[in-house]
N, C-alpha and C. Protein backbone atom coordinates (compact mmCIF):
# COMPACT_ATOMS: atom_id res chain seq x y z
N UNK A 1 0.84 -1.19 0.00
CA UNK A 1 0.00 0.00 0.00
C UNK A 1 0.88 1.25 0.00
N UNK A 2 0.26 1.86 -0.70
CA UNK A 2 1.00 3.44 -1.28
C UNK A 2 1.01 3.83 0.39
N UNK A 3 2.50 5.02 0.28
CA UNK A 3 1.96 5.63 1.90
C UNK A 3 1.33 7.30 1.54
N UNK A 4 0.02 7.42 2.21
CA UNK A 4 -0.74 8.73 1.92
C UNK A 4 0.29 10.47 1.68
N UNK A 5 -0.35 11.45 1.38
CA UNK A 5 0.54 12.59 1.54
C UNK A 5 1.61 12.84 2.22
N UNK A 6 1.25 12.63 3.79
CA UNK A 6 1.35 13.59 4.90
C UNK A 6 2.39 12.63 5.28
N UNK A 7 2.07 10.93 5.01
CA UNK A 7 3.45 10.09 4.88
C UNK A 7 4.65 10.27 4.35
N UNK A 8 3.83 10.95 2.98
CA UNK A 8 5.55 11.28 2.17
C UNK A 8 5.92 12.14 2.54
N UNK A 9 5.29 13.01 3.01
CA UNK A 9 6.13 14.86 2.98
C UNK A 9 6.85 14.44 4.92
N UNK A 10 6.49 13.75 5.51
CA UNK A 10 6.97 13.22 6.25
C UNK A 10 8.31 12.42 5.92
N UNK A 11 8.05 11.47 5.35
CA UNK A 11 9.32 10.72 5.00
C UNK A 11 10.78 11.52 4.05
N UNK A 12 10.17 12.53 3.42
CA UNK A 12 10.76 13.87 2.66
C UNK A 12 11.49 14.41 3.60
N UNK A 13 10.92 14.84 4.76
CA UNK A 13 11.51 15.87 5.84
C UNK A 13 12.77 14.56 6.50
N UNK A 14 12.53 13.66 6.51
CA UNK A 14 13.01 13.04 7.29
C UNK A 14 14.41 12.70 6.55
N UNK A 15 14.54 12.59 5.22
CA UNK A 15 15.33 12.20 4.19
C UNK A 15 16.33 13.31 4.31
N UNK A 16 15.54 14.33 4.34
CA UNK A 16 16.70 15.78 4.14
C UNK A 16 16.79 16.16 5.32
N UNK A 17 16.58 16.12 6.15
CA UNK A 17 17.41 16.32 7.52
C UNK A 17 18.44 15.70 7.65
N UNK A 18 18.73 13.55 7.38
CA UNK A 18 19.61 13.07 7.03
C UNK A 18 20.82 13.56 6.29
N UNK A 19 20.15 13.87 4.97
CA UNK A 19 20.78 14.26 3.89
C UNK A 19 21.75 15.95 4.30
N UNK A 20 21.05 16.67 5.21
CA UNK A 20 21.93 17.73 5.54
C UNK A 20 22.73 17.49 6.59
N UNK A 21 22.22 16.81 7.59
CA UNK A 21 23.16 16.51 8.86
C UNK A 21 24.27 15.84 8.10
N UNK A 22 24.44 14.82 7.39
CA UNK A 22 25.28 14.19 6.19
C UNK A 22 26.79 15.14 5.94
N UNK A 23 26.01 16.15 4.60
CA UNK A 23 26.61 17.40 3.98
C UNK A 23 27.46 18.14 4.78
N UNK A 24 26.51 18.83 5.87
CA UNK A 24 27.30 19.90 7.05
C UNK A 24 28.26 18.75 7.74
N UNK A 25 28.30 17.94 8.34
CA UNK A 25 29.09 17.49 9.15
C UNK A 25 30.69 17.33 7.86
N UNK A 26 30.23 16.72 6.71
CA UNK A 26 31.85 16.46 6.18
C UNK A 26 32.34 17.75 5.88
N UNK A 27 31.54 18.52 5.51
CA UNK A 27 32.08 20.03 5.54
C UNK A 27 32.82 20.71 6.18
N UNK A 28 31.98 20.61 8.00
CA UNK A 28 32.35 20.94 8.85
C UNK A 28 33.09 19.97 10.11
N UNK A 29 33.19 19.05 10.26
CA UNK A 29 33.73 18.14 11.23
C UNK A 29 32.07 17.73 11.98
N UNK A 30 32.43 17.13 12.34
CA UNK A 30 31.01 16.46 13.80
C UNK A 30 31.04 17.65 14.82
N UNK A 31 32.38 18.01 15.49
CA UNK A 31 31.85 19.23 16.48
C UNK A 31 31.34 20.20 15.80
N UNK A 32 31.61 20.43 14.60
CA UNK A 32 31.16 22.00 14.12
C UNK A 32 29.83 22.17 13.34
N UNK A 33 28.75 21.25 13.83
CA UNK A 33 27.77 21.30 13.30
C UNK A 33 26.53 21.04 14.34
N UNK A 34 25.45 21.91 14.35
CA UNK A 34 24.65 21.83 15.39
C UNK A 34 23.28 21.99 15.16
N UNK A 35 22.39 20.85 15.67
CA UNK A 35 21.28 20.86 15.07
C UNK A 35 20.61 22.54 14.92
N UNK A 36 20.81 22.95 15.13
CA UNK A 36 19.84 24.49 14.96
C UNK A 36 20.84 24.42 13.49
N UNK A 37 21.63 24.16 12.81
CA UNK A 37 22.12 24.58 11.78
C UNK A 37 21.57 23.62 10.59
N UNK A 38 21.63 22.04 10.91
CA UNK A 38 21.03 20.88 10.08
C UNK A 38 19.37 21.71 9.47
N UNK A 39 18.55 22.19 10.96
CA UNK A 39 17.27 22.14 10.69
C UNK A 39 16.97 23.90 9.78
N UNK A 40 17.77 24.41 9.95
CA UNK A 40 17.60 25.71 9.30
C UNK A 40 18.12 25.34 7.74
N UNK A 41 19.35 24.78 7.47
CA UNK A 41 19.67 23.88 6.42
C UNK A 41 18.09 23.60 5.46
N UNK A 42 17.23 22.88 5.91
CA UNK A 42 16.16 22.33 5.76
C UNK A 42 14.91 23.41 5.89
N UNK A 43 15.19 24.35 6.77
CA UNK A 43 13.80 25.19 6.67
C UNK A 43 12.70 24.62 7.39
N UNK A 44 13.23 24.20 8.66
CA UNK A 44 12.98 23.72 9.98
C UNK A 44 12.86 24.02 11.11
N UNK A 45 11.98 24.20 12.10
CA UNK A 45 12.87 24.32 13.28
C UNK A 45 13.61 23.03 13.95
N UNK A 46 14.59 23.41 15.20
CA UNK A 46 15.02 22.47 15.96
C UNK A 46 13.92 21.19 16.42
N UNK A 47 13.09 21.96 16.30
CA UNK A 47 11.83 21.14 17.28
C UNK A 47 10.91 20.17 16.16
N UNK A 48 11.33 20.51 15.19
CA UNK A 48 11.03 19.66 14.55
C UNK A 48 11.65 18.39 13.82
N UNK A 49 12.87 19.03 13.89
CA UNK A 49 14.06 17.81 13.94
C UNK A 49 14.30 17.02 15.24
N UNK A 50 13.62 17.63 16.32
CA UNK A 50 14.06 16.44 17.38
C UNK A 50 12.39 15.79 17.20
N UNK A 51 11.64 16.02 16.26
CA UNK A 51 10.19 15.42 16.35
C UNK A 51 10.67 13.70 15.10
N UNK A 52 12.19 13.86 14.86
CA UNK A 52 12.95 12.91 14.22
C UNK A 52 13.61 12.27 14.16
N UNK A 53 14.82 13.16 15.28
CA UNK A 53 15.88 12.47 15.52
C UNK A 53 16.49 12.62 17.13
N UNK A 54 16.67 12.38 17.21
CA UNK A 54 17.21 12.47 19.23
C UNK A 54 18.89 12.99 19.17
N UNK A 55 19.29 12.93 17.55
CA UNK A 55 20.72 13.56 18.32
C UNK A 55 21.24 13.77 16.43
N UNK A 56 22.12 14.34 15.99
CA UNK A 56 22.63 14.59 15.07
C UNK A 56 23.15 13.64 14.53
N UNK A 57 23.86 13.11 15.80
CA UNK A 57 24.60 11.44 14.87
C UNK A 57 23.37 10.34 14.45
N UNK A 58 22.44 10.20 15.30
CA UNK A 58 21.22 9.48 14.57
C UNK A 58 20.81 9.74 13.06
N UNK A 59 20.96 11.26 13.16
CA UNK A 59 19.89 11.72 12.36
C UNK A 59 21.62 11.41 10.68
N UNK A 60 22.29 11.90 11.09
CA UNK A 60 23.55 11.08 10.14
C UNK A 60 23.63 9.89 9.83
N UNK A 61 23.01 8.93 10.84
CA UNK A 61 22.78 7.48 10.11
C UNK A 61 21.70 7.36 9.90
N UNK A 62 20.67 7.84 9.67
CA UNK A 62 19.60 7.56 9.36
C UNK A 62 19.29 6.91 7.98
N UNK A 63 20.19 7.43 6.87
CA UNK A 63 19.89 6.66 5.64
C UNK A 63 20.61 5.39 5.70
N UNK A 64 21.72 4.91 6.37
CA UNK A 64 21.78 3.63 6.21
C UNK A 64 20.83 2.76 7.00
N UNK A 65 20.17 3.36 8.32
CA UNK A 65 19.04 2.76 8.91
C UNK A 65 17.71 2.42 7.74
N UNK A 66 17.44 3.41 6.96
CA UNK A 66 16.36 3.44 5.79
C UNK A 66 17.25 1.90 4.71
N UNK A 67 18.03 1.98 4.58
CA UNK A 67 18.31 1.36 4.02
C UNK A 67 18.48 -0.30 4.24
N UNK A 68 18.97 -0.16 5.38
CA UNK A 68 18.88 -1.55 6.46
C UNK A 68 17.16 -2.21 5.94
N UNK A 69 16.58 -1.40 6.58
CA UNK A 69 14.71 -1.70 6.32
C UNK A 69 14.78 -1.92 4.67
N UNK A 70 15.16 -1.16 4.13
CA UNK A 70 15.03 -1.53 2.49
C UNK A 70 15.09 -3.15 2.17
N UNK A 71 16.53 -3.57 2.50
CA UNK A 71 17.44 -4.60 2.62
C UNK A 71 16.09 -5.74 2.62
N UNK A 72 15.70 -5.68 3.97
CA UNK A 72 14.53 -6.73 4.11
C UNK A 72 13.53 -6.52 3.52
N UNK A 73 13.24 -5.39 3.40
CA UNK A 73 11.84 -5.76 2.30
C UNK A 73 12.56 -6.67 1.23
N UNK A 74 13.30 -5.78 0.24
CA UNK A 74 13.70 -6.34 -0.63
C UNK A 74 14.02 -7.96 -1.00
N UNK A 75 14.71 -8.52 0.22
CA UNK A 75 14.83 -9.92 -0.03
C UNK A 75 13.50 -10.63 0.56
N UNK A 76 12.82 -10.21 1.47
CA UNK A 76 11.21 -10.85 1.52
C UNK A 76 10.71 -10.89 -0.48
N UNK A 77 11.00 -9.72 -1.03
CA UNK A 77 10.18 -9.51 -2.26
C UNK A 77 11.01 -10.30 -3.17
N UNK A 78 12.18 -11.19 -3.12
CA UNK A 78 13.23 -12.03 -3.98
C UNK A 78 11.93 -13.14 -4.48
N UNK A 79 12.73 -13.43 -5.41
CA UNK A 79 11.68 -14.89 -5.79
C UNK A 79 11.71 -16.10 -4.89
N UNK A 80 10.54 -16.61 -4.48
CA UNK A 80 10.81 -17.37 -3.46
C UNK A 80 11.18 -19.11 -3.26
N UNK A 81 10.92 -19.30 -5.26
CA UNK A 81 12.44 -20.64 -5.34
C UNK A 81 13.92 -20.02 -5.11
N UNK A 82 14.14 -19.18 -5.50
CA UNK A 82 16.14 -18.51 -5.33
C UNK A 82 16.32 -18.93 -4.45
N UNK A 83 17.61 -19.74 -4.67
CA UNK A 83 18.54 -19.94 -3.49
C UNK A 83 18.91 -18.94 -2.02
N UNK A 84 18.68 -19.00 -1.03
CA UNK A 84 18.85 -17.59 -0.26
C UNK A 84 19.91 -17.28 -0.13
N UNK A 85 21.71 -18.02 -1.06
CA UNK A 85 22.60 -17.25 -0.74
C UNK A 85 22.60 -16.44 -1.88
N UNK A 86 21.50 -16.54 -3.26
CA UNK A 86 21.73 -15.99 -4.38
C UNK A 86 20.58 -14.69 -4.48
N UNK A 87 19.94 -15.34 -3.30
CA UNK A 87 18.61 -14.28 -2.98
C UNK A 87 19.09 -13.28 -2.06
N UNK A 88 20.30 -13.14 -1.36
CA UNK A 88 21.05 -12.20 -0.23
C UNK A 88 21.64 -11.55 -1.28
N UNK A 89 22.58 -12.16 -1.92
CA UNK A 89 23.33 -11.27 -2.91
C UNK A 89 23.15 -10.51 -3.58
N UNK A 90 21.80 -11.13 -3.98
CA UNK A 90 21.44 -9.96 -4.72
C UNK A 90 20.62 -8.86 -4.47
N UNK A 91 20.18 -9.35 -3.60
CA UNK A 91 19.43 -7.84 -2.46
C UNK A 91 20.58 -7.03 -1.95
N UNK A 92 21.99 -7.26 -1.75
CA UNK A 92 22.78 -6.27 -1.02
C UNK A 92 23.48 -5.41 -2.17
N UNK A 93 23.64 -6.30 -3.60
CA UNK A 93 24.20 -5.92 -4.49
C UNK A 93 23.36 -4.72 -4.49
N UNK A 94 22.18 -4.76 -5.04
CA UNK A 94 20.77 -3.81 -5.12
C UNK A 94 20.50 -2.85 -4.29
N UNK A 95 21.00 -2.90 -2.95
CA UNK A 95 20.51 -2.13 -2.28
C UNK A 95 22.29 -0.96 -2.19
N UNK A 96 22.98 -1.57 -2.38
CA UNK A 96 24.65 -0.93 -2.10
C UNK A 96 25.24 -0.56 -2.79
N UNK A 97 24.15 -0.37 -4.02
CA UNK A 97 24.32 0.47 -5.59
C UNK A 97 23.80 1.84 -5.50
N UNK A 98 22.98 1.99 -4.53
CA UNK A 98 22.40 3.48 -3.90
C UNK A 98 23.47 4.38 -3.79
N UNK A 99 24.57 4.06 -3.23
CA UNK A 99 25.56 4.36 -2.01
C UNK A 99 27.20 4.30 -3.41
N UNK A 100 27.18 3.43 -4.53
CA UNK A 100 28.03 3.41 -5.72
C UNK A 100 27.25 2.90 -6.63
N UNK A 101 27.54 3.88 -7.70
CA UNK A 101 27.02 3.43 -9.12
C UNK A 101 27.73 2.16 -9.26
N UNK A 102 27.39 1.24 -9.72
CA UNK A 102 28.69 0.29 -10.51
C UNK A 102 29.63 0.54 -11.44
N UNK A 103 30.90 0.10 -11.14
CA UNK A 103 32.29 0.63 -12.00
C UNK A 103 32.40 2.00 -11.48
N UNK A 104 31.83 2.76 -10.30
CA UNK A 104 32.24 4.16 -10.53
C UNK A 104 32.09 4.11 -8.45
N UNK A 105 33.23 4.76 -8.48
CA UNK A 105 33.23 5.49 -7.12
C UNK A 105 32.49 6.51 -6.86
N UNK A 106 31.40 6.20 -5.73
CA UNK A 106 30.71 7.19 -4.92
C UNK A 106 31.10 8.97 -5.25
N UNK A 107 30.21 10.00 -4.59
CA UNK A 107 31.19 11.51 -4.84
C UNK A 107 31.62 11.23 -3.70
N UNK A 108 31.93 12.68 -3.17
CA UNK A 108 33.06 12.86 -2.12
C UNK A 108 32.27 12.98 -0.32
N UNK A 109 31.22 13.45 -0.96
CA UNK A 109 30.51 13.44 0.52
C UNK A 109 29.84 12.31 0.83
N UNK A 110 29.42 11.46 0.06
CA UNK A 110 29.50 10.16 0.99
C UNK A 110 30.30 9.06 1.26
N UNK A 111 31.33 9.26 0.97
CA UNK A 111 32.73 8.73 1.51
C UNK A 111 33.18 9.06 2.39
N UNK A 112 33.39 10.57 2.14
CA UNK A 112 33.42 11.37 3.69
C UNK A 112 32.95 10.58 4.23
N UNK A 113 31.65 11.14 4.33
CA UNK A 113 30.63 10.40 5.60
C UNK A 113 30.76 9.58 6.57
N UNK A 114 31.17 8.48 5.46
CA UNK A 114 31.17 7.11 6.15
C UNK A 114 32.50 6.60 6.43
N UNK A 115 33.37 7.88 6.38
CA UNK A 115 35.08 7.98 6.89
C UNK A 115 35.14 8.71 8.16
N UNK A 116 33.65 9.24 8.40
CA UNK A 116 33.33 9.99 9.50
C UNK A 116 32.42 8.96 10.51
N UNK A 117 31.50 8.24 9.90
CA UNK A 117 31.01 7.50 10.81
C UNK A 117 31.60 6.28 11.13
N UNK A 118 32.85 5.74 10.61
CA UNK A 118 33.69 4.99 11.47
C UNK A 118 34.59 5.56 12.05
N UNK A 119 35.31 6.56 12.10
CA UNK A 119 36.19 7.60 12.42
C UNK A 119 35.79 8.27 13.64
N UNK A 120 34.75 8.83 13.91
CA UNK A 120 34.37 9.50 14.86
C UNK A 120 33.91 8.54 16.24
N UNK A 121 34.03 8.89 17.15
CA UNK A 121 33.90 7.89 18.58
C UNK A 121 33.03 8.33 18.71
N UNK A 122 32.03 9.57 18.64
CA UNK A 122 30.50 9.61 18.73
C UNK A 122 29.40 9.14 17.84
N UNK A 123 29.94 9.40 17.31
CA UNK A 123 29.21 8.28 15.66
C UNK A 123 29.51 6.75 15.52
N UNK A 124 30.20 6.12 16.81
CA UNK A 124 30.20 4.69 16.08
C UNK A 124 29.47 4.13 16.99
N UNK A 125 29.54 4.68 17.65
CA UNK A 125 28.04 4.27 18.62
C UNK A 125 26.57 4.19 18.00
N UNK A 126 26.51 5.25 17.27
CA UNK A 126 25.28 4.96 16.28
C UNK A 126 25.70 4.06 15.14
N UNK A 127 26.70 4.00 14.43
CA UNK A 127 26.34 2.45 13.55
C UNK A 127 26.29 1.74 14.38
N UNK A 128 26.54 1.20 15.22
CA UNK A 128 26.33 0.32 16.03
C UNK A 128 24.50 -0.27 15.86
N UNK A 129 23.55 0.60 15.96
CA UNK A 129 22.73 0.46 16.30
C UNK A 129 22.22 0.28 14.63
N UNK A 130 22.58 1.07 13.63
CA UNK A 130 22.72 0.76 12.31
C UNK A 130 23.15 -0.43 11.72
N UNK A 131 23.89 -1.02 12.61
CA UNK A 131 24.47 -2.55 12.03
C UNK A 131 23.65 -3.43 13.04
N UNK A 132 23.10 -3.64 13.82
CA UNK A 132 21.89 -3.79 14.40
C UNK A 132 20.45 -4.05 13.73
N UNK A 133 20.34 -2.69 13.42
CA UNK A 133 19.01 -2.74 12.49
C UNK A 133 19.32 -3.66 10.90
N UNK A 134 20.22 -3.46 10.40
CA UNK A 134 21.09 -4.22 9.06
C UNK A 134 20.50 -5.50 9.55
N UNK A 135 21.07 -6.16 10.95
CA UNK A 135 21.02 -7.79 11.24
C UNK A 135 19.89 -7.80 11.63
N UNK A 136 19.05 -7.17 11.59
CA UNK A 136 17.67 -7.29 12.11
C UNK A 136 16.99 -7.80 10.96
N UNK A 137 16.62 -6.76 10.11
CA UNK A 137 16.09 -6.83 8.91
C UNK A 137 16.41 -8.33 8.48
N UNK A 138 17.64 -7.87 7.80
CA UNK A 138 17.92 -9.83 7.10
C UNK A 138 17.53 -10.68 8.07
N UNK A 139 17.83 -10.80 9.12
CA UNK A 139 17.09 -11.98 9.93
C UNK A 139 15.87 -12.22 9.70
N UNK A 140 15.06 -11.48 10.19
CA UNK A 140 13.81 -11.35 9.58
C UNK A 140 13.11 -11.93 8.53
N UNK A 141 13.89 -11.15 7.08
CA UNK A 141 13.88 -11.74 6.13
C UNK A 141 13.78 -12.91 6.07
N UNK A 142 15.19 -13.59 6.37
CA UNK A 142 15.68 -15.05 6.37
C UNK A 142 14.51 -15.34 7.12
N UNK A 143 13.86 -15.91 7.81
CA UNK A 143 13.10 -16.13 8.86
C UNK A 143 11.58 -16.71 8.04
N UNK A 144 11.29 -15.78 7.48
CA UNK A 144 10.29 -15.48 6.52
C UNK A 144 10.16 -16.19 5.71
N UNK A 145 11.13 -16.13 4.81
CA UNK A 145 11.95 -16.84 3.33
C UNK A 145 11.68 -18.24 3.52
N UNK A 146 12.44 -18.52 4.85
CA UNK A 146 12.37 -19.99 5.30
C UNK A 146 11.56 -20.72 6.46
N UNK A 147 10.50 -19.90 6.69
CA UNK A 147 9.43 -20.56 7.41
C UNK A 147 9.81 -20.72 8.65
N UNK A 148 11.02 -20.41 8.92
CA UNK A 148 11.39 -20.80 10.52
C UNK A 148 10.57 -20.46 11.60
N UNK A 149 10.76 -20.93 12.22
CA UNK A 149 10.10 -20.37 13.82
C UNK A 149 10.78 -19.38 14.53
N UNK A 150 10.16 -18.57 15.47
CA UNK A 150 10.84 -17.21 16.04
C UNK A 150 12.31 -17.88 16.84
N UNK A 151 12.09 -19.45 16.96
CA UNK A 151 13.43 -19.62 17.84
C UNK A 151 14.49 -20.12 17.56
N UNK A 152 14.40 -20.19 16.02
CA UNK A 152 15.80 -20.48 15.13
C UNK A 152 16.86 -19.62 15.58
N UNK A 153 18.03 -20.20 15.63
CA UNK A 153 18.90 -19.17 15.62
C UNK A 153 19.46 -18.61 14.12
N UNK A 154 19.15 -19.82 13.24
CA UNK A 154 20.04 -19.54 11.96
C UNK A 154 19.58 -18.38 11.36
N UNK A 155 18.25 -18.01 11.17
CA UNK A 155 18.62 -16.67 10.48
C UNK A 155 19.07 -15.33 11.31
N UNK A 156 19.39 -15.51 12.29
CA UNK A 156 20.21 -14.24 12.87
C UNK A 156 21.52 -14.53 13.02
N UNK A 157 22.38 -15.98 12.63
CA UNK A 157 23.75 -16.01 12.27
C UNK A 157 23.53 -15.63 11.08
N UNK A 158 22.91 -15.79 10.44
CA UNK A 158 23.04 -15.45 8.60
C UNK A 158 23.37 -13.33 8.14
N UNK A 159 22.09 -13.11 9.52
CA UNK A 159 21.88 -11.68 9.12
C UNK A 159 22.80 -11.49 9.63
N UNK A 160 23.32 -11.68 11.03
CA UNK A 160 25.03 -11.24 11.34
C UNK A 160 26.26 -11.48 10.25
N UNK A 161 26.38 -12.20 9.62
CA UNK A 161 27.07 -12.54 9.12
C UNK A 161 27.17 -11.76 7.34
N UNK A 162 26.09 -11.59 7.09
CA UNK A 162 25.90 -10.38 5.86
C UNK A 162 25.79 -9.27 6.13
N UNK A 163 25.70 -8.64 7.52
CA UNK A 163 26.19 -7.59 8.09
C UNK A 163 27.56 -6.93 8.12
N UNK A 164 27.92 -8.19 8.75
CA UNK A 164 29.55 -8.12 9.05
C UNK A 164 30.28 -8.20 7.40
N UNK A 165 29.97 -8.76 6.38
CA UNK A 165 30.40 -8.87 5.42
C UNK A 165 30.75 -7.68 4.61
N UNK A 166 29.21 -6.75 4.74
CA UNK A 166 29.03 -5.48 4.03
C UNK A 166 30.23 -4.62 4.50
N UNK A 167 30.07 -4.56 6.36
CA UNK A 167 30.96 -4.11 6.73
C UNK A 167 32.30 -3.87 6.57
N UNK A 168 32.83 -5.00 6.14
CA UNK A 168 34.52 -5.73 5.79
C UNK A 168 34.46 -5.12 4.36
N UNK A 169 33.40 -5.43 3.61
CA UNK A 169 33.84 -4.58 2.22
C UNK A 169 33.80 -3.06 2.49
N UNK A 170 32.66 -2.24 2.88
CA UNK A 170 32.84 -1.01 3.18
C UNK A 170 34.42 0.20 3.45
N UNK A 171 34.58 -1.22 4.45
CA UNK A 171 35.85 -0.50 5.23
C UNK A 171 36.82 -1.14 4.24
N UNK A 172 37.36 -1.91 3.43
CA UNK A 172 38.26 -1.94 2.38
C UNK A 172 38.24 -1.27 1.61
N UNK A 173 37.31 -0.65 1.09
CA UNK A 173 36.48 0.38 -0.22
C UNK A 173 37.08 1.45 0.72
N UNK A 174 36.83 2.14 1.81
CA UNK A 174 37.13 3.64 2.14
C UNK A 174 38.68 3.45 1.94
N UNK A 175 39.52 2.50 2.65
CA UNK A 175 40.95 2.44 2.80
C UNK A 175 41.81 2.49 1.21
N UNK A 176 41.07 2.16 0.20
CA UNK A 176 41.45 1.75 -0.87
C UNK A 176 42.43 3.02 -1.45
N UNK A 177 43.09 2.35 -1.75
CA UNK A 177 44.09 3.97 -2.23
C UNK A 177 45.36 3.38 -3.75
N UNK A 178 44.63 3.00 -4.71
CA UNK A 178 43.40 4.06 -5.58
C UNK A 178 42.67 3.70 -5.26
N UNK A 179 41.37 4.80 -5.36
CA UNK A 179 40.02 4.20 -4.90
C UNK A 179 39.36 2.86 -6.24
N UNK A 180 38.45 1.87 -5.44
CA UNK A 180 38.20 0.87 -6.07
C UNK A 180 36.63 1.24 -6.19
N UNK A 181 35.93 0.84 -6.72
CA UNK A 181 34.30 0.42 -6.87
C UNK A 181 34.25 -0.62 -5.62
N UNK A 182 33.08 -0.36 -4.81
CA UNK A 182 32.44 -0.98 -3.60
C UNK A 182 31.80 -2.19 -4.02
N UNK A 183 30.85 -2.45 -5.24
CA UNK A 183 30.07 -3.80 -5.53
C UNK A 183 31.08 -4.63 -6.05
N UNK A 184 32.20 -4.55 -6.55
CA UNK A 184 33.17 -6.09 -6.38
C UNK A 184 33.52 -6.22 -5.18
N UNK A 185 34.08 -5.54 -4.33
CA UNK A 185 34.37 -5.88 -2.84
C UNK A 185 33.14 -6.39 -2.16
N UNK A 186 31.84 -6.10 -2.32
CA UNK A 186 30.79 -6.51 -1.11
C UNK A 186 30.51 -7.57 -2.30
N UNK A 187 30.85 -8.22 -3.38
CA UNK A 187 30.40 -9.62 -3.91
C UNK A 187 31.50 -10.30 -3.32
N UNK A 188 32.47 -10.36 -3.52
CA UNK A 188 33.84 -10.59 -2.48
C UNK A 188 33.57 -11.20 -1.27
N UNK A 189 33.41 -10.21 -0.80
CA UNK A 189 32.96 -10.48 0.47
C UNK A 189 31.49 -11.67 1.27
N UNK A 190 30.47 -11.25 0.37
CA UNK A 190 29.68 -12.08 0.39
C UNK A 190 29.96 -13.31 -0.26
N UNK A 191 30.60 -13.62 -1.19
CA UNK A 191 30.82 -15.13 -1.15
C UNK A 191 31.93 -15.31 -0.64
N UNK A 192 32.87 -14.87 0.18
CA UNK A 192 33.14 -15.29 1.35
C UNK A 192 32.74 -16.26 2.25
N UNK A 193 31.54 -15.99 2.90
CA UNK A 193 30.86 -16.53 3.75
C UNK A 193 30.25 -18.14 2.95
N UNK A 194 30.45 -17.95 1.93
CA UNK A 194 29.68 -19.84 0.93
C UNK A 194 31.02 -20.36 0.93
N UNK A 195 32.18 -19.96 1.17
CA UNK A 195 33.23 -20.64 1.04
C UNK A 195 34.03 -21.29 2.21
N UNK A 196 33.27 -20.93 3.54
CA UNK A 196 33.52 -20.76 4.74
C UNK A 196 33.53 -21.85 5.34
């Protein structure tokens, strides 16, 4: 089901608050950016950004949180003969093409970014909770996919484990020097784990 107006212009506000807390921070460092600046950015008040986010670094991970949720829809919506290591792959491939075109390196501010949200000791506290929601989702998924019962453990080794994967490519992709394209490293990486 479609989500109504007041959903989207909601989910809009919510996107670009992300999207500026994002911008200003690589611009400016993490200390030098303060929500009264994100929400004016946006044409906001403060009070309406905390009607979103509880802290700046949230509101900075927020699109990989959106994206985490993507993740699982997406592989719930895989075909449901596919293999689920061919049905993961290709949901992360899909979803981690947002973030790099294929064959082409990301621009500069979301590299930044995410040189900032492992980099920064106040910000890794929030992926934390971002790689969280990541293993949530796919679990889920997995869960779904395969009929399990809520007390399987296997699909929450699985979602940990394509978590942690993304992760390991991510952080090879920022270190890369020349820079490389991110979707051979996170296929890399994910069949990793079939070889294991």
């Amino acid at each position: 089901m479609e989500p109504g107006l007041r959903e989207r212009k909601k989910q809009a506000t919510r996107r670009a608050l992300a999207l500026a807390a994002l911008r200003l921070t690589v611009e400016r460092g993490f200390e030098g950016v303060l929500v009264e600046d994100i929400a004016a950015e946006v044409g906001v008040s403060p009070r309406t950004f905390n009607n979103y986010f509880s802290s700046k670094a949230e509101a900075i991970c927020a699109l990989a949180v959106d994206r985490a949720q993507r993740a699982g829809e997406a592989l719930r919506a895989r075909p449901p003969a596919e293999p689920l290591r061919d049905a993961i792959t290709a949901t992360m491939l899909t979803e981690l093409a947002g973030g790099a075109v294929p064959e082409h390196v990301p621009d500069r501010v979301w590299i930044e970014g995410l040189r900032l949200v492992f980099s920064t000791p106040a910000m890794q506290g929030e992926y934390l909770r971002v790689r969280a929601a990541m293993q949530r989702a796919l679990s889920s998924a997995i869960a779904d996919r395969l009929r399990l019962p809520p007390s399987s453990l296997f699909p929450d080794v699985i979602g940990g484990a394509v978590a942690a994967a993304c992760d390991a490519a991510t952080y090879r992709w920022l270190q890369s020097d020349p820079p490389v394209p991110l979707l051979p490293l996170l296929e890399e990486a994910l069949h990793c784990l079939a070889d294991y």
